[in-house]
N, C-alpha and C. Protein backbone atom coordinates (compact mmCIF):
# COMPACT_ATOMS: atom_id res chain seq x y z
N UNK A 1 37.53 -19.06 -32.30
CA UNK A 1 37.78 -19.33 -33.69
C UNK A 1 37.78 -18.01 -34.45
N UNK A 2 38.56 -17.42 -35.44
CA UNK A 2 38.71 -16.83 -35.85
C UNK A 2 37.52 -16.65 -36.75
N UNK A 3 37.57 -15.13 -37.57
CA UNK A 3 36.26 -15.34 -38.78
C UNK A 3 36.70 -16.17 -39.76
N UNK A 4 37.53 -16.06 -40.12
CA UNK A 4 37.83 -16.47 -41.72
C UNK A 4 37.71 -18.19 -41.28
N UNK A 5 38.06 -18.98 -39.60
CA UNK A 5 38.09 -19.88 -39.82
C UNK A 5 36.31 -20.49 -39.89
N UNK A 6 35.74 -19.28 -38.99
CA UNK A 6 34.36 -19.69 -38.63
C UNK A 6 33.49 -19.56 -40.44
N UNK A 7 34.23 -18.48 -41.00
CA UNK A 7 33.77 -18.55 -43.22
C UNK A 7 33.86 -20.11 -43.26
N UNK A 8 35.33 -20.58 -43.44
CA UNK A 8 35.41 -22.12 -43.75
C UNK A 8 34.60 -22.90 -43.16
N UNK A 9 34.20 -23.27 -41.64
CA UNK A 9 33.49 -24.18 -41.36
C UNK A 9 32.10 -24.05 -42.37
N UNK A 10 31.52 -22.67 -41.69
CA UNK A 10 30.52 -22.55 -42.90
C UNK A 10 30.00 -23.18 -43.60
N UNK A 11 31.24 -22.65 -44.88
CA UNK A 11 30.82 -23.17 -46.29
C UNK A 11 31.05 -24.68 -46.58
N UNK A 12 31.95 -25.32 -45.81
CA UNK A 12 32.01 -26.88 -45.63
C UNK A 12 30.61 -27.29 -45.73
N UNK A 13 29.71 -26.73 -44.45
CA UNK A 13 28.47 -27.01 -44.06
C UNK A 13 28.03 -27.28 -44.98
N UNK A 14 27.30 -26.15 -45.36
CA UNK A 14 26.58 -25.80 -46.75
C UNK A 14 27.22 -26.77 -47.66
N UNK A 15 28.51 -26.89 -48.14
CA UNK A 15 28.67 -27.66 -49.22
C UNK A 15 28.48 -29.24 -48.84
N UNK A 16 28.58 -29.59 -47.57
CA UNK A 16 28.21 -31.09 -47.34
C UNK A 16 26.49 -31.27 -47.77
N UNK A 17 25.42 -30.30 -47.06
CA UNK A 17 24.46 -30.10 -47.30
C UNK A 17 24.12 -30.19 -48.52
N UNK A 18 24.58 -29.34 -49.38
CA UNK A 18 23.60 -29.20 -50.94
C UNK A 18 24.23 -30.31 -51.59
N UNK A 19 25.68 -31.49 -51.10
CA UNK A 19 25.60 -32.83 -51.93
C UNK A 19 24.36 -33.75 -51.25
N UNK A 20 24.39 -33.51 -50.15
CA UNK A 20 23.35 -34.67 -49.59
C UNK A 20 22.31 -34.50 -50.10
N UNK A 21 21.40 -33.29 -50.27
CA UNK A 21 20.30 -32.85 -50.67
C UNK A 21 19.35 -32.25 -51.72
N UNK A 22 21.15 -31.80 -53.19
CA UNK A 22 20.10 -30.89 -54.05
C UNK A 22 20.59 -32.28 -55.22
N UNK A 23 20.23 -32.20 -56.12
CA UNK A 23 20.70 -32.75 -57.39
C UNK A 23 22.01 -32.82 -57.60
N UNK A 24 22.92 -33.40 -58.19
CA UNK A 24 24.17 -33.66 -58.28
C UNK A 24 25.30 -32.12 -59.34
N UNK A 25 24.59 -31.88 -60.20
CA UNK A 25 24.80 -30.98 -61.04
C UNK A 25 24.72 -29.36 -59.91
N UNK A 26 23.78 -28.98 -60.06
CA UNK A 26 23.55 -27.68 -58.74
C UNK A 26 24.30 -27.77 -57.19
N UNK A 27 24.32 -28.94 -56.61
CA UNK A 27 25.17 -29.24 -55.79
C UNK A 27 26.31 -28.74 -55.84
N UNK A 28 27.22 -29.48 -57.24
CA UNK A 28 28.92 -29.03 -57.29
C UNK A 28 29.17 -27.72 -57.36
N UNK A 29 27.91 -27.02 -58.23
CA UNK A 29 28.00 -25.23 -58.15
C UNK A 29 27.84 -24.45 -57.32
N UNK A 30 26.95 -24.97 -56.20
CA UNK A 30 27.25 -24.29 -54.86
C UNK A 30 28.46 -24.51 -54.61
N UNK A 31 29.26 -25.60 -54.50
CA UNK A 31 30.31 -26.12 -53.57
C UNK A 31 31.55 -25.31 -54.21
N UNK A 32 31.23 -25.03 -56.05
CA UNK A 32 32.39 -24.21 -56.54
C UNK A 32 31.93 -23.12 -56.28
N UNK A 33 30.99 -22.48 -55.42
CA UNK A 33 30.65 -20.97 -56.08
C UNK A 33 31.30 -20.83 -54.00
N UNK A 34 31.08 -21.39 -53.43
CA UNK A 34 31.29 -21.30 -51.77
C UNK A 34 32.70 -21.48 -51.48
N UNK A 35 33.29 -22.09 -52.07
CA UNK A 35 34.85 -22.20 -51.90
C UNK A 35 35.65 -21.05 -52.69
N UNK A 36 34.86 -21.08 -54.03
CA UNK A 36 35.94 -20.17 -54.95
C UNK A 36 35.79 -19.08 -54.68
N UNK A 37 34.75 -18.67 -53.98
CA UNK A 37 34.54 -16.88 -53.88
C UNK A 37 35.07 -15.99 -53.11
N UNK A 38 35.37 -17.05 -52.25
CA UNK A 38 37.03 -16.31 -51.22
C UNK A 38 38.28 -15.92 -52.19
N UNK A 39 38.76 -17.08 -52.78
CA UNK A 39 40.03 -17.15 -53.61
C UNK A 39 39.77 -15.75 -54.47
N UNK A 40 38.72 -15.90 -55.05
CA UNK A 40 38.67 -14.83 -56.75
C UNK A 40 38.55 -13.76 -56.06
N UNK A 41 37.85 -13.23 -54.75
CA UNK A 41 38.04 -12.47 -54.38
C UNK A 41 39.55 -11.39 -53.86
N UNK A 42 40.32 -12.45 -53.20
CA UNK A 42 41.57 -12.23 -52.83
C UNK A 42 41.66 -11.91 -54.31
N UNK A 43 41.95 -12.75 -55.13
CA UNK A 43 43.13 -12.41 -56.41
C UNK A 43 42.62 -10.94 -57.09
N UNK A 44 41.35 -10.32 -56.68
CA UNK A 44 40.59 -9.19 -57.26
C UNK A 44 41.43 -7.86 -56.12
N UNK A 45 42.35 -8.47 -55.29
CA UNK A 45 42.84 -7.39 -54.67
C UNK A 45 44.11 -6.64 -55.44
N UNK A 46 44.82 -5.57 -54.93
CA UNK A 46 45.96 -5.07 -55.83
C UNK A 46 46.73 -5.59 -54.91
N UNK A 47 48.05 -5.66 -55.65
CA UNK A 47 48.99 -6.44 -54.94
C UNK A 47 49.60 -5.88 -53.21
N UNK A 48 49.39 -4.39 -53.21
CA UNK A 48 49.44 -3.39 -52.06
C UNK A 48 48.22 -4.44 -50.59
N UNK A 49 47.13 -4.38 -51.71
CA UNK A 49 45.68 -4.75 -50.36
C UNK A 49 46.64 -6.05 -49.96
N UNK A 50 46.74 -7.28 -50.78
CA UNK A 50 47.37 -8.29 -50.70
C UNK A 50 48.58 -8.36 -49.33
N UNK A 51 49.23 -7.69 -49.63
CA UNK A 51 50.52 -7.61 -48.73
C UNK A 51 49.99 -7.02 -47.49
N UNK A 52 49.08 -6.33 -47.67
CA UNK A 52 48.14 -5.49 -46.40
C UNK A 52 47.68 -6.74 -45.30
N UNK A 53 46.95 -7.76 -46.17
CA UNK A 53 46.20 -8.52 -45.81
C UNK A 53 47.05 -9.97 -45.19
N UNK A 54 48.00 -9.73 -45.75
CA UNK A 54 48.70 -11.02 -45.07
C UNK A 54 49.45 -10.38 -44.08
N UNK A 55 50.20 -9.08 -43.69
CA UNK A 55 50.48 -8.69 -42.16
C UNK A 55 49.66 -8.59 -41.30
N UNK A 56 48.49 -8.64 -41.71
CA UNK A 56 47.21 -8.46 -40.75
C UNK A 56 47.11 -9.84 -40.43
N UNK A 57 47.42 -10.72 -40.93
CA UNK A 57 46.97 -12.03 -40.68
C UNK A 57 48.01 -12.62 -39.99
N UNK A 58 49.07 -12.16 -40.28
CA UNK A 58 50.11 -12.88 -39.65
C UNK A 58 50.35 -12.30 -38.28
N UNK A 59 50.25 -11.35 -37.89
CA UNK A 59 49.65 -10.04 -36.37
C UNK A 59 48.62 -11.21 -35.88
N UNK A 60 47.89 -11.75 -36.19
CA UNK A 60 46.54 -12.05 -35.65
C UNK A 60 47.24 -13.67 -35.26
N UNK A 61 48.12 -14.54 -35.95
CA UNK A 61 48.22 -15.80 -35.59
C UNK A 61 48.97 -15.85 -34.12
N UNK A 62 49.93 -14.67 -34.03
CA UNK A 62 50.63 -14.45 -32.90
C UNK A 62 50.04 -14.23 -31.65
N UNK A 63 48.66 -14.39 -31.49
CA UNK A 63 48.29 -14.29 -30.50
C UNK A 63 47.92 -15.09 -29.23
């Protein structure tokens, strides 16, 4: 499994976890703060890293 896929399982985890277990309110903010922090991160790249980052990725599916 790749990293980025082994990130996703992850944060699934965790986000199934803190609905089963924390309060309903704190729950959804983990689940937005664990999903979104990949995305906002990417979009915090310059458009150069960006294009960097998707030939690297696309190199890596070919394997």
């Amino acid at each position: 499994m790749s990293p980025l896929g082994k990130y996703y399982v992850g944060a699934g985890i965790a986000s199934l976890l803190a609905l089963m277990l924390l309060p309903s309110l704190v729950a959804w903010l983990i689940v937005i703060v664990a999903l979104g922090a990949p995305v906002a991160a990417y979009f915090m790249l310059d458009e150069s890293q960006r294009a960097r980052l998707r030939r690297i990725r696309r190199r890596q599916i070919g394997r």
